[in-house]
PDB file of N, CA and C in Angstrom:
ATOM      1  N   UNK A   1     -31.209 -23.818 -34.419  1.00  0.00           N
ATOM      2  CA  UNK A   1     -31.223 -23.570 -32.988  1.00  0.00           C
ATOM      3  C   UNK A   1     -30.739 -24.823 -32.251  1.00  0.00           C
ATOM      4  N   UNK A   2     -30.034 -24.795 -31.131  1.00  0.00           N
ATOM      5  CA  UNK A   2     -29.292 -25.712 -30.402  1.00  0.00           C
ATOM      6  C   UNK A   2     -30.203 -25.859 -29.568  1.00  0.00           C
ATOM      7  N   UNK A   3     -30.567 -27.667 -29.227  1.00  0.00           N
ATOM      8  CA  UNK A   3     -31.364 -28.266 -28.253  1.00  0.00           C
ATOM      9  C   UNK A   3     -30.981 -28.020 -27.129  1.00  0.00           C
ATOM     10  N   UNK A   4     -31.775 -27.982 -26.329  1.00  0.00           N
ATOM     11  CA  UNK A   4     -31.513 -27.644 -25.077  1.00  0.00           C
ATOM     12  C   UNK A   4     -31.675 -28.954 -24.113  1.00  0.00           C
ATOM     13  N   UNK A   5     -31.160 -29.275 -23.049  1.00  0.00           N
ATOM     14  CA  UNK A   5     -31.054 -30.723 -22.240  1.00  0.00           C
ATOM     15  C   UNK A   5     -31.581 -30.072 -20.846  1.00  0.00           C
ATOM     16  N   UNK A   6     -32.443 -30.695 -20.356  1.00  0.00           N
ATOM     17  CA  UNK A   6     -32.780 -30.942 -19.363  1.00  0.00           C
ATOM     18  C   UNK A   6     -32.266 -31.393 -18.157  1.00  0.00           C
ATOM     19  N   UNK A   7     -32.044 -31.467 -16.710  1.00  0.00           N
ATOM     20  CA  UNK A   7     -31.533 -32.201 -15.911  1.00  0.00           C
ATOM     21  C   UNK A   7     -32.780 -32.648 -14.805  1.00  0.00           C
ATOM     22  N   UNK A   8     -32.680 -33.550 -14.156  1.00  0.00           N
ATOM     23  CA  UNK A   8     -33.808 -34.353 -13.068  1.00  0.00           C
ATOM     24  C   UNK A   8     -33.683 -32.681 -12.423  1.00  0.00           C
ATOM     25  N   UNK A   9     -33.259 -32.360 -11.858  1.00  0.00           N
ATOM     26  CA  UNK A   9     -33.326 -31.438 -10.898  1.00  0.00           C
ATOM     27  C   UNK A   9     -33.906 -30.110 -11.356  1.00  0.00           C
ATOM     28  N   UNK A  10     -33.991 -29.874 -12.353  1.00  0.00           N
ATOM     29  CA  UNK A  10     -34.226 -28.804 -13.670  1.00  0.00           C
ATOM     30  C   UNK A  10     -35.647 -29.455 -13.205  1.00  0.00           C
ATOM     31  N   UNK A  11     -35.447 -30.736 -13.706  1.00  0.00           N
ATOM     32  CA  UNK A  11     -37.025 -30.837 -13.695  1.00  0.00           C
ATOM     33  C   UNK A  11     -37.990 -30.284 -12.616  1.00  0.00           C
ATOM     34  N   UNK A  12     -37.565 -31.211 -11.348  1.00  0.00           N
ATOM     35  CA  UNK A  12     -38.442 -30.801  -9.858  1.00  0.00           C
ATOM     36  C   UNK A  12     -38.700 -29.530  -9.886  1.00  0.00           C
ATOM     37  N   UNK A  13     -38.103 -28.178 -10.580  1.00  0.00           N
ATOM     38  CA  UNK A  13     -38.385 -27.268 -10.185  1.00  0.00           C
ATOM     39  C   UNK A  13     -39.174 -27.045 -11.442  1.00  0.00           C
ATOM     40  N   UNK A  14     -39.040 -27.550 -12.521  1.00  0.00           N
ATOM     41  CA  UNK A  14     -39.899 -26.878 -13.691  1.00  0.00           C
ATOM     42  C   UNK A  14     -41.116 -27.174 -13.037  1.00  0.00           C
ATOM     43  N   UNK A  15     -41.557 -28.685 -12.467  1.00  0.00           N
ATOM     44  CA  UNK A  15     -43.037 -29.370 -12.302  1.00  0.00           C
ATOM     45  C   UNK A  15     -43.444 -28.630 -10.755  1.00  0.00           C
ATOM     46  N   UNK A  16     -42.284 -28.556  -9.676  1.00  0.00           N
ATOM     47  CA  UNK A  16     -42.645 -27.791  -8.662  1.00  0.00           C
ATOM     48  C   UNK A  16     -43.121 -30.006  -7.914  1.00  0.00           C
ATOM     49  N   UNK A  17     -42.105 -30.636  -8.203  1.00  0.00           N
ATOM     50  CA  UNK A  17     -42.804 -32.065  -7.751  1.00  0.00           C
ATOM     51  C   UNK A  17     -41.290 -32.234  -7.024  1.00  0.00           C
ATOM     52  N   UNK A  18     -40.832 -33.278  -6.272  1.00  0.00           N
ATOM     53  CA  UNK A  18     -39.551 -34.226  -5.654  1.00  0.00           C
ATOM     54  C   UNK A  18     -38.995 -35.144  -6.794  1.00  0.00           C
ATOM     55  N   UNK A  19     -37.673 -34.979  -6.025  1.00  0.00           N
ATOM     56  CA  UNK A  19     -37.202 -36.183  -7.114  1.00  0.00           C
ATOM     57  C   UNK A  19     -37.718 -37.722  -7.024  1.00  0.00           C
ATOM     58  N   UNK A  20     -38.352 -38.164  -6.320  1.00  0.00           N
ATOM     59  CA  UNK A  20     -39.118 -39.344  -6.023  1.00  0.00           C
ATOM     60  C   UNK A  20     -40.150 -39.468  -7.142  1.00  0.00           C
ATOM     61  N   UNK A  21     -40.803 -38.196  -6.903  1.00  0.00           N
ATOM     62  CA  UNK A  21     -42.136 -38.047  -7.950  1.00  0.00           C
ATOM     63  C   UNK A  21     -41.410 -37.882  -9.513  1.00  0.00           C
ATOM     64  N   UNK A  22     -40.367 -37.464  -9.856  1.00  0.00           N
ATOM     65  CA  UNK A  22     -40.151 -37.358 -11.267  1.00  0.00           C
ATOM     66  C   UNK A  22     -39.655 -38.804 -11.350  1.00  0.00           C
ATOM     67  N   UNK A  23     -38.907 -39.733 -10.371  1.00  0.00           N
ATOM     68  CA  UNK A  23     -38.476 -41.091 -10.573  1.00  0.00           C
ATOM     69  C   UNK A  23     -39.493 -41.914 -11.233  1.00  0.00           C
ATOM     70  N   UNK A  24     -40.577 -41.344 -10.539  1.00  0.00           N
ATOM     71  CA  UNK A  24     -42.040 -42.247 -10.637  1.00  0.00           C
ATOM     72  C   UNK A  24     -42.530 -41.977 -11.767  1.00  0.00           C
ATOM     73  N   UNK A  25     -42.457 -40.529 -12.272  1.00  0.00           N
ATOM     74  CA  UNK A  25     -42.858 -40.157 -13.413  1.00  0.00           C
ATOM     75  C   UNK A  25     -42.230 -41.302 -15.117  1.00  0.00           C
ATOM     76  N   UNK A  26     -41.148 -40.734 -14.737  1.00  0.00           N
ATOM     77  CA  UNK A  26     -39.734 -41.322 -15.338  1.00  0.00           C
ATOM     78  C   UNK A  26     -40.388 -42.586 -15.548  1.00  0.00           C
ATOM     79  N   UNK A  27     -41.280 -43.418 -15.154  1.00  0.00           N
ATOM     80  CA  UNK A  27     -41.451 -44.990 -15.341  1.00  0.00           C
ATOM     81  C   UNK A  27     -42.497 -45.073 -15.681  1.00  0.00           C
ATOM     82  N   UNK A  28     -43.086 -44.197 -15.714  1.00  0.00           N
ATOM     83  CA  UNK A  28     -44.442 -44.172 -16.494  1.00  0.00           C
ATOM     84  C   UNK A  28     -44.312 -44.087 -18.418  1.00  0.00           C
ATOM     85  N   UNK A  29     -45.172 -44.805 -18.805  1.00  0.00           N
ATOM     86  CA  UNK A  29     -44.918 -44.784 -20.644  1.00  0.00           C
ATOM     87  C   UNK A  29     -45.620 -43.661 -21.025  1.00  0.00           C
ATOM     88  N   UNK A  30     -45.957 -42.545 -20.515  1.00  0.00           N
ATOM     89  CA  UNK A  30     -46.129 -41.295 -21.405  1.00  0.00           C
ATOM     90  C   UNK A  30     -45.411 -40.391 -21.310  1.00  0.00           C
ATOM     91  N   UNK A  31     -44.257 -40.411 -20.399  1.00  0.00           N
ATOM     92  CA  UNK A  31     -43.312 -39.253 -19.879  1.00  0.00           C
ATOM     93  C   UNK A  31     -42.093 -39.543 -20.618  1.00  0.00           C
ATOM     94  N   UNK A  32     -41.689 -38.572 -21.110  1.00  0.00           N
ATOM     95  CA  UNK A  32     -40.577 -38.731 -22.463  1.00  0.00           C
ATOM     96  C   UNK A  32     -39.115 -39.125 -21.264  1.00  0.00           C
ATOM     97  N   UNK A  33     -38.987 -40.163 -22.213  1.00  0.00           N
ATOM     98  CA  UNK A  33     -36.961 -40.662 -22.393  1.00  0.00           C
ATOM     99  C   UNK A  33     -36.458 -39.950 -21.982  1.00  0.00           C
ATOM    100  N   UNK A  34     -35.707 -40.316 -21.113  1.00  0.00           N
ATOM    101  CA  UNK A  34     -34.261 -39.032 -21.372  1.00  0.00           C
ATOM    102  C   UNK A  34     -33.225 -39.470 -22.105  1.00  0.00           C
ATOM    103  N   UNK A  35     -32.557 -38.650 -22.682  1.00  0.00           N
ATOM    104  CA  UNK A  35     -32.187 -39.544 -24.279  1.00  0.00           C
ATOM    105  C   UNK A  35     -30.481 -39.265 -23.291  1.00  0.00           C
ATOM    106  N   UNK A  36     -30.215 -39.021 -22.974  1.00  0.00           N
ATOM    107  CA  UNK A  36     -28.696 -39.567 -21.848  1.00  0.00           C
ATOM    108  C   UNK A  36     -29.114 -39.720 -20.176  1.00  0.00           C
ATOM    109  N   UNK A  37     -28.428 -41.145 -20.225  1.00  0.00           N
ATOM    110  CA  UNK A  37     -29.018 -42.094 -19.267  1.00  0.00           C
ATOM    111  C   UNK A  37     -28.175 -41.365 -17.951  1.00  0.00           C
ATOM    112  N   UNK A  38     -28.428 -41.443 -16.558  1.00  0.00           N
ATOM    113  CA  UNK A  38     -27.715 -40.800 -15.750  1.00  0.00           C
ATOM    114  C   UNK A  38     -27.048 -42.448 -15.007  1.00  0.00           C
ATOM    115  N   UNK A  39     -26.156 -42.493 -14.458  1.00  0.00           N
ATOM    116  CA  UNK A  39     -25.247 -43.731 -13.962  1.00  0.00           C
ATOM    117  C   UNK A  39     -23.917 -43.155 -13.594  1.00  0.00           C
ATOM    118  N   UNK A  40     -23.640 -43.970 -12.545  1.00  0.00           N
ATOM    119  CA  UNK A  40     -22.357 -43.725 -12.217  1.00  0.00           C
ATOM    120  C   UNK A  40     -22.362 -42.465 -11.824  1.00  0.00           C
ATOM    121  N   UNK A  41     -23.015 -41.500 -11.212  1.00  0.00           N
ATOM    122  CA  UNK A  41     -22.982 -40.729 -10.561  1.00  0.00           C
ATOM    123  C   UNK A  41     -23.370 -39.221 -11.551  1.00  0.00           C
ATOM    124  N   UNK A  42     -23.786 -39.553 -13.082  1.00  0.00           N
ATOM    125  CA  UNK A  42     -24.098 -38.846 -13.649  1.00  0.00           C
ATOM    126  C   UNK A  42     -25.758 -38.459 -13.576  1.00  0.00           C
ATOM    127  N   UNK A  43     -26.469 -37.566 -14.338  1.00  0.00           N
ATOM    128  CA  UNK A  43     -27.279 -37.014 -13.907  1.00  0.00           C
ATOM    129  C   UNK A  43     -28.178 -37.093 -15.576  1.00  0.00           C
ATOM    130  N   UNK A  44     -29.061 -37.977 -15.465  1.00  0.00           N
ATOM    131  CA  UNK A  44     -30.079 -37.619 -16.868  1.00  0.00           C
ATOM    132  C   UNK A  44     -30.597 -36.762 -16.903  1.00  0.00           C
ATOM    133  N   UNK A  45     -30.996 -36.461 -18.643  1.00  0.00           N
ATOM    134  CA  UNK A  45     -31.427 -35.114 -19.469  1.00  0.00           C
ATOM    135  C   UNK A  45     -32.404 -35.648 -20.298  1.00  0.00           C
ATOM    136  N   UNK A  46     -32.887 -34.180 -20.093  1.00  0.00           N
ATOM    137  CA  UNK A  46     -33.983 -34.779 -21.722  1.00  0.00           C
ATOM    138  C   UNK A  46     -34.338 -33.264 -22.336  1.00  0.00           C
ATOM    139  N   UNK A  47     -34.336 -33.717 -23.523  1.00  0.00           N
ATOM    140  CA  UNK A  47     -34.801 -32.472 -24.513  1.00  0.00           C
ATOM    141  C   UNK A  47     -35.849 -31.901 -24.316  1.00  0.00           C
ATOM    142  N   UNK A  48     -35.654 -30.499 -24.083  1.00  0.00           N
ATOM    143  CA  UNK A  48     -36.527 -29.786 -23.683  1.00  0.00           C
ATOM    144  C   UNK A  48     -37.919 -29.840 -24.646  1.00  0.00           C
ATOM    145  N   UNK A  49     -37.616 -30.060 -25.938  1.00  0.00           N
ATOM    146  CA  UNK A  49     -38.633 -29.955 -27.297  1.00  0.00           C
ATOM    147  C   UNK A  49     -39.355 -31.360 -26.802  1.00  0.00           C
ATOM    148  N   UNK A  50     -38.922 -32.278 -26.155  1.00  0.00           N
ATOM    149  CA  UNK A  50     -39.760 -33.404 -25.904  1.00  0.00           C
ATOM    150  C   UNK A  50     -40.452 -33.369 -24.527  1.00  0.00           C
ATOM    151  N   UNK A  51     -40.364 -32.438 -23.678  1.00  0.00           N
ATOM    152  CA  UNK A  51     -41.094 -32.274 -22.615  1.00  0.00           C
ATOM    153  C   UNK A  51     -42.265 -31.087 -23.249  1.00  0.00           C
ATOM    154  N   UNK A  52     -41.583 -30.526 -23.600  1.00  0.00           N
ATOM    155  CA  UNK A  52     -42.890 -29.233 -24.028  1.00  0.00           C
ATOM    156  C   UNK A  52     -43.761 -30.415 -24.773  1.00  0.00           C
ATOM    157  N   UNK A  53     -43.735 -30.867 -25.862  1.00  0.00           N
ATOM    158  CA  UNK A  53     -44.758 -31.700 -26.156  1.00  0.00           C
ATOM    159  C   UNK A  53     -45.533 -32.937 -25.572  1.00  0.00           C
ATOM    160  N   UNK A  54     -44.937 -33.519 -24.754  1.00  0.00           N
ATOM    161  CA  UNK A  54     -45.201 -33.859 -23.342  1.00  0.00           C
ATOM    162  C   UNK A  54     -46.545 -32.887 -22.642  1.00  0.00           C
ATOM    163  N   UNK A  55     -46.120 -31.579 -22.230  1.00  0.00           N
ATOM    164  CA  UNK A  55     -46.821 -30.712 -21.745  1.00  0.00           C
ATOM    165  C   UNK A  55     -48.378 -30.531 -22.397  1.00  0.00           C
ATOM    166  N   UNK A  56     -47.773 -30.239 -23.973  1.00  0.00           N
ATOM    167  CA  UNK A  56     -48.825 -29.898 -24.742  1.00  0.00           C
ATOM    168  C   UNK A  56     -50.033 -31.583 -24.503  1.00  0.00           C
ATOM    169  N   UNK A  57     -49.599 -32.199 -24.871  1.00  0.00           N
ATOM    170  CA  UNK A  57     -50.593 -33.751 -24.858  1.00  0.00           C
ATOM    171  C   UNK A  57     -51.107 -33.261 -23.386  1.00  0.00           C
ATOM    172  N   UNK A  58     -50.473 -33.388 -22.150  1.00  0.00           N
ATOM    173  CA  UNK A  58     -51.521 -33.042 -21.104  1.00  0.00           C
ATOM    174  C   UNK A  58     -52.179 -32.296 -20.658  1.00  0.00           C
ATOM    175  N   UNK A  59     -52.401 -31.325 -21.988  1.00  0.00           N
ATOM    176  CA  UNK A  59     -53.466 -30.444 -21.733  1.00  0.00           C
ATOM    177  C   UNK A  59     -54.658 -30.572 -22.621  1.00  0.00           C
ATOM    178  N   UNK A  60     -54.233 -30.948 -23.461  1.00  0.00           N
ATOM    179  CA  UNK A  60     -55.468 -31.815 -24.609  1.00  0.00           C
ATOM    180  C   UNK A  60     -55.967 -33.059 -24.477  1.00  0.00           C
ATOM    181  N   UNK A  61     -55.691 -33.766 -23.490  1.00  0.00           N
ATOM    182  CA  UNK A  61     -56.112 -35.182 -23.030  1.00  0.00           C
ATOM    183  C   UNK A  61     -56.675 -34.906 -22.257  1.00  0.00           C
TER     184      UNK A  61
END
């Protein structure tokens, strides 16, 4: 099965949060990498398989 990528904006709506709040998130050490960096006018991603487990830990913590 082919990974699926994430985008910041993907995100705000998955969490229902601003892009401020995922920035903030983003710098926190339990919120997964985005494994392609956004710059230059590009837009970071992250693997969806690493947010779901993400998810899963904050519901068992």
């Amino acid at each position: 099965m082919q990974e699926r990528y994430v985008s910041t904006s993907e995100l705000c709506n998955r969490y229902d949060r601003s892009r401020n709040t995922m920035l903030r998130w983003q710098k926190s050490k339990s919120f997964p990498k985005p494994v392609i960096q956004g710059g230059h006018g590009a837009e970071s991603r992250w693997r969806e398989s690493d947010l779901k487990a993400w998810e899963d830990k904050q519901v068992y913590d």
